[in-house]
C-alpha atoms as a PDB file:
ATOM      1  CA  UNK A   1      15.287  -9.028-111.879  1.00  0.00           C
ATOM      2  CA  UNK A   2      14.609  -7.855-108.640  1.00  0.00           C
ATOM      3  CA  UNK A   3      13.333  -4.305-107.491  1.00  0.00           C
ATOM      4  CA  UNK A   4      11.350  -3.341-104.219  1.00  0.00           C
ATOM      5  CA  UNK A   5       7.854  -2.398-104.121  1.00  0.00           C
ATOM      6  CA  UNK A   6       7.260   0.081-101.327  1.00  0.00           C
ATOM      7  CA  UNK A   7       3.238   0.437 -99.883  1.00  0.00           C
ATOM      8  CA  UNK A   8       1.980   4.015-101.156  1.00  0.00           C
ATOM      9  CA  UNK A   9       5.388   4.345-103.506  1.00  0.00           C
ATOM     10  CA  UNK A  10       5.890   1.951-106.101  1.00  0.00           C
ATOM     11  CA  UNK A  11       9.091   1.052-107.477  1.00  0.00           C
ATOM     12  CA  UNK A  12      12.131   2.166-104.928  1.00  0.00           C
ATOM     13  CA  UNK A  13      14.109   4.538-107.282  1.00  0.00           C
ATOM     14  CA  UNK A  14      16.469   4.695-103.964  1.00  0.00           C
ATOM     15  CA  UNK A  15      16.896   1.339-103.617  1.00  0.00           C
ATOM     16  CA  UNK A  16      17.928   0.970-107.060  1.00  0.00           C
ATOM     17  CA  UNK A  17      20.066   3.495-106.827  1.00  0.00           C
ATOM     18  CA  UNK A  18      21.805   1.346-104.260  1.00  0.00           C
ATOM     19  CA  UNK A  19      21.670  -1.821-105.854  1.00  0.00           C
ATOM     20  CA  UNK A  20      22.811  -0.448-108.964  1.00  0.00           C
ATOM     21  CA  UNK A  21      25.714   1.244-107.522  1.00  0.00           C
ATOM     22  CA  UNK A  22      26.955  -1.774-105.694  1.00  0.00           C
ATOM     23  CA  UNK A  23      26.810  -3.796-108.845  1.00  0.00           C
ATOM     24  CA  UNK A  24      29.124  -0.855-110.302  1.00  0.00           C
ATOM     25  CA  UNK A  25      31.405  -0.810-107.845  1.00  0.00           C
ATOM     26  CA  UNK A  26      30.248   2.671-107.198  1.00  0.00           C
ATOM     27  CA  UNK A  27      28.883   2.083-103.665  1.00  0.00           C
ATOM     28  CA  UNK A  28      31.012  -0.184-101.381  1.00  0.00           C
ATOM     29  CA  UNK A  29      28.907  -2.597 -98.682  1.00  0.00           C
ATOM     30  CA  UNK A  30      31.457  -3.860 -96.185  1.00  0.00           C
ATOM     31  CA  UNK A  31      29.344  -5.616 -93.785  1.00  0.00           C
ATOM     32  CA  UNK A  32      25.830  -3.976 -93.412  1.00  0.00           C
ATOM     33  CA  UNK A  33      27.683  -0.325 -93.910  1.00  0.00           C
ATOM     34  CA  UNK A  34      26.936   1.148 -97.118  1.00  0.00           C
ATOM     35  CA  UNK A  35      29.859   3.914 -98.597  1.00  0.00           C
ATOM     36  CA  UNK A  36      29.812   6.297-101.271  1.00  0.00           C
ATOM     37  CA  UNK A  37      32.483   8.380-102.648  1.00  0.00           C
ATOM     38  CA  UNK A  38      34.462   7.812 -99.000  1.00  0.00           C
ATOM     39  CA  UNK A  39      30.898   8.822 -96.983  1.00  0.00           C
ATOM     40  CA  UNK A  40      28.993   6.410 -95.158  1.00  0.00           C
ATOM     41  CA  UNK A  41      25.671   6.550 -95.747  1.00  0.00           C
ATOM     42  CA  UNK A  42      24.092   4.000 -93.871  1.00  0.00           C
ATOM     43  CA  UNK A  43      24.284   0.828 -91.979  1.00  0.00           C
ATOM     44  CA  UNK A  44      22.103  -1.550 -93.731  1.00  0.00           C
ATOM     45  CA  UNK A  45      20.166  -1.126 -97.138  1.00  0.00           C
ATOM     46  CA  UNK A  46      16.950   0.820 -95.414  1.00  0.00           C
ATOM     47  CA  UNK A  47      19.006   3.437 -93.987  1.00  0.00           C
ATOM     48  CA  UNK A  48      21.373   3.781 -97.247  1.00  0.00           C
ATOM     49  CA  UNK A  49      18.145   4.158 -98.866  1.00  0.00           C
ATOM     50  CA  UNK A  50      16.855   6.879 -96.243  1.00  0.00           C
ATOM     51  CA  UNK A  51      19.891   8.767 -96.975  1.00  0.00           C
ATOM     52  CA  UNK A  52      20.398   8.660-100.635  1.00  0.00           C
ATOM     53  CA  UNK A  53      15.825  10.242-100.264  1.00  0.00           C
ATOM     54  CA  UNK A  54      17.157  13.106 -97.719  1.00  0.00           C
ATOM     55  CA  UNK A  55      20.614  13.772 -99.994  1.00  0.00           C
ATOM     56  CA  UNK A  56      19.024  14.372-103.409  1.00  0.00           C
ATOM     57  CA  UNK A  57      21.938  15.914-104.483  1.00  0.00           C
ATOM     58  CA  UNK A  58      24.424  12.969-104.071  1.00  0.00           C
ATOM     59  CA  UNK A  59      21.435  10.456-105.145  1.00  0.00           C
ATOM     60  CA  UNK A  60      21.569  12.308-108.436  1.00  0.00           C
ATOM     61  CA  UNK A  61      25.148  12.272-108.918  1.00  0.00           C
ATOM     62  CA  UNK A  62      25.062   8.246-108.032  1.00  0.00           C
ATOM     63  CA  UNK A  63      22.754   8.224-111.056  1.00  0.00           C
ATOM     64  CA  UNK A  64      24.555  10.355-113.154  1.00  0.00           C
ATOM     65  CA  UNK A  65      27.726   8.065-112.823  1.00  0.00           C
ATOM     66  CA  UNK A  66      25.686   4.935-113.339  1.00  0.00           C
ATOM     67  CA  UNK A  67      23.712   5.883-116.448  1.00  0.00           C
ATOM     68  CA  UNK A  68      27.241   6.502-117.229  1.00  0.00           C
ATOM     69  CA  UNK A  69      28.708   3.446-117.030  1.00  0.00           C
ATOM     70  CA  UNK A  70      26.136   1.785-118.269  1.00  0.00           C
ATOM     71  CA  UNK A  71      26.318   4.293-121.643  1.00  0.00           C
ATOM     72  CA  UNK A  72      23.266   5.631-121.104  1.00  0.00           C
ATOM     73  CA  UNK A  73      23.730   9.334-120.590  1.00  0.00           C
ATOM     74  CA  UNK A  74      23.382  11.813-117.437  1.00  0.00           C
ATOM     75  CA  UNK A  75      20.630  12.083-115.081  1.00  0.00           C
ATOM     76  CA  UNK A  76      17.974  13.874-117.027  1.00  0.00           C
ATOM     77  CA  UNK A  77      19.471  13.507-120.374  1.00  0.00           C
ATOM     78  CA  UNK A  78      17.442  10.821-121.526  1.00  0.00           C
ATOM     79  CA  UNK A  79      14.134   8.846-120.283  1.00  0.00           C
ATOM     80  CA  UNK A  80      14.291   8.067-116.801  1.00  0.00           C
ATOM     81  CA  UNK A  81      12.136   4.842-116.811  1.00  0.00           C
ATOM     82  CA  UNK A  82      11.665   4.730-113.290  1.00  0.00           C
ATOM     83  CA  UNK A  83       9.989   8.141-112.959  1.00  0.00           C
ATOM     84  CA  UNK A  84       7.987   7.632-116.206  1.00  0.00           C
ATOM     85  CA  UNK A  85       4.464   6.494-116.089  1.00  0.00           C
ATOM     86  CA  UNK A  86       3.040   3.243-118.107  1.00  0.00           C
ATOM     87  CA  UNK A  87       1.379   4.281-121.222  1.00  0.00           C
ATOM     88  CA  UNK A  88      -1.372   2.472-121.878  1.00  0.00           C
ATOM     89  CA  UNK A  89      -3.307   2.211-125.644  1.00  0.00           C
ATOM     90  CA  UNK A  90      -6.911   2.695-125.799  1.00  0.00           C
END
């Protein structure tokens, strides 16, 4: 498993987005451009992560089709685990 760790942000939700939708085929990467849905939304993985931050509304739908996919319901449907703080017993 791999996942970024961004100074003052924790886990990059964006940059799994991006992974995630590459592994579904959802996002194409041809070269260091990143597409979605016929857009290009960046050239190389930081700015494809800039954009999907600044778009939320086509982030959201990127996650909406991958929880879908993966059989896991809609964006906001169900727990999303990387918004979701750690609970810890006392």
């Amino acid at each position: 498993v791999e996942f970024d760790i961004m100074y003052g942000e924790g886990v990059s939700k964006t940059g799994e987005l991006l992974d995630l939708g590459v592994k579904a085929g959802l996002v194409e990467k041809s070269g260091s451009w990143f597409s979605y849905d016929t857009q290009r939304i960046g050239q190389g993985r930081e700015n494809a992560k800039v954009f999907l931050r600044d778009n939320p509304t086509i982030a959201d739908d990127l996650e909406r089709k991958i929880r879908e996919q993966a059989g896991v319901g809609g964006a906001g449907g169900g727990i999303d685990l990387l918004d979701e703080e750690p609970h810890v017993d006392e």
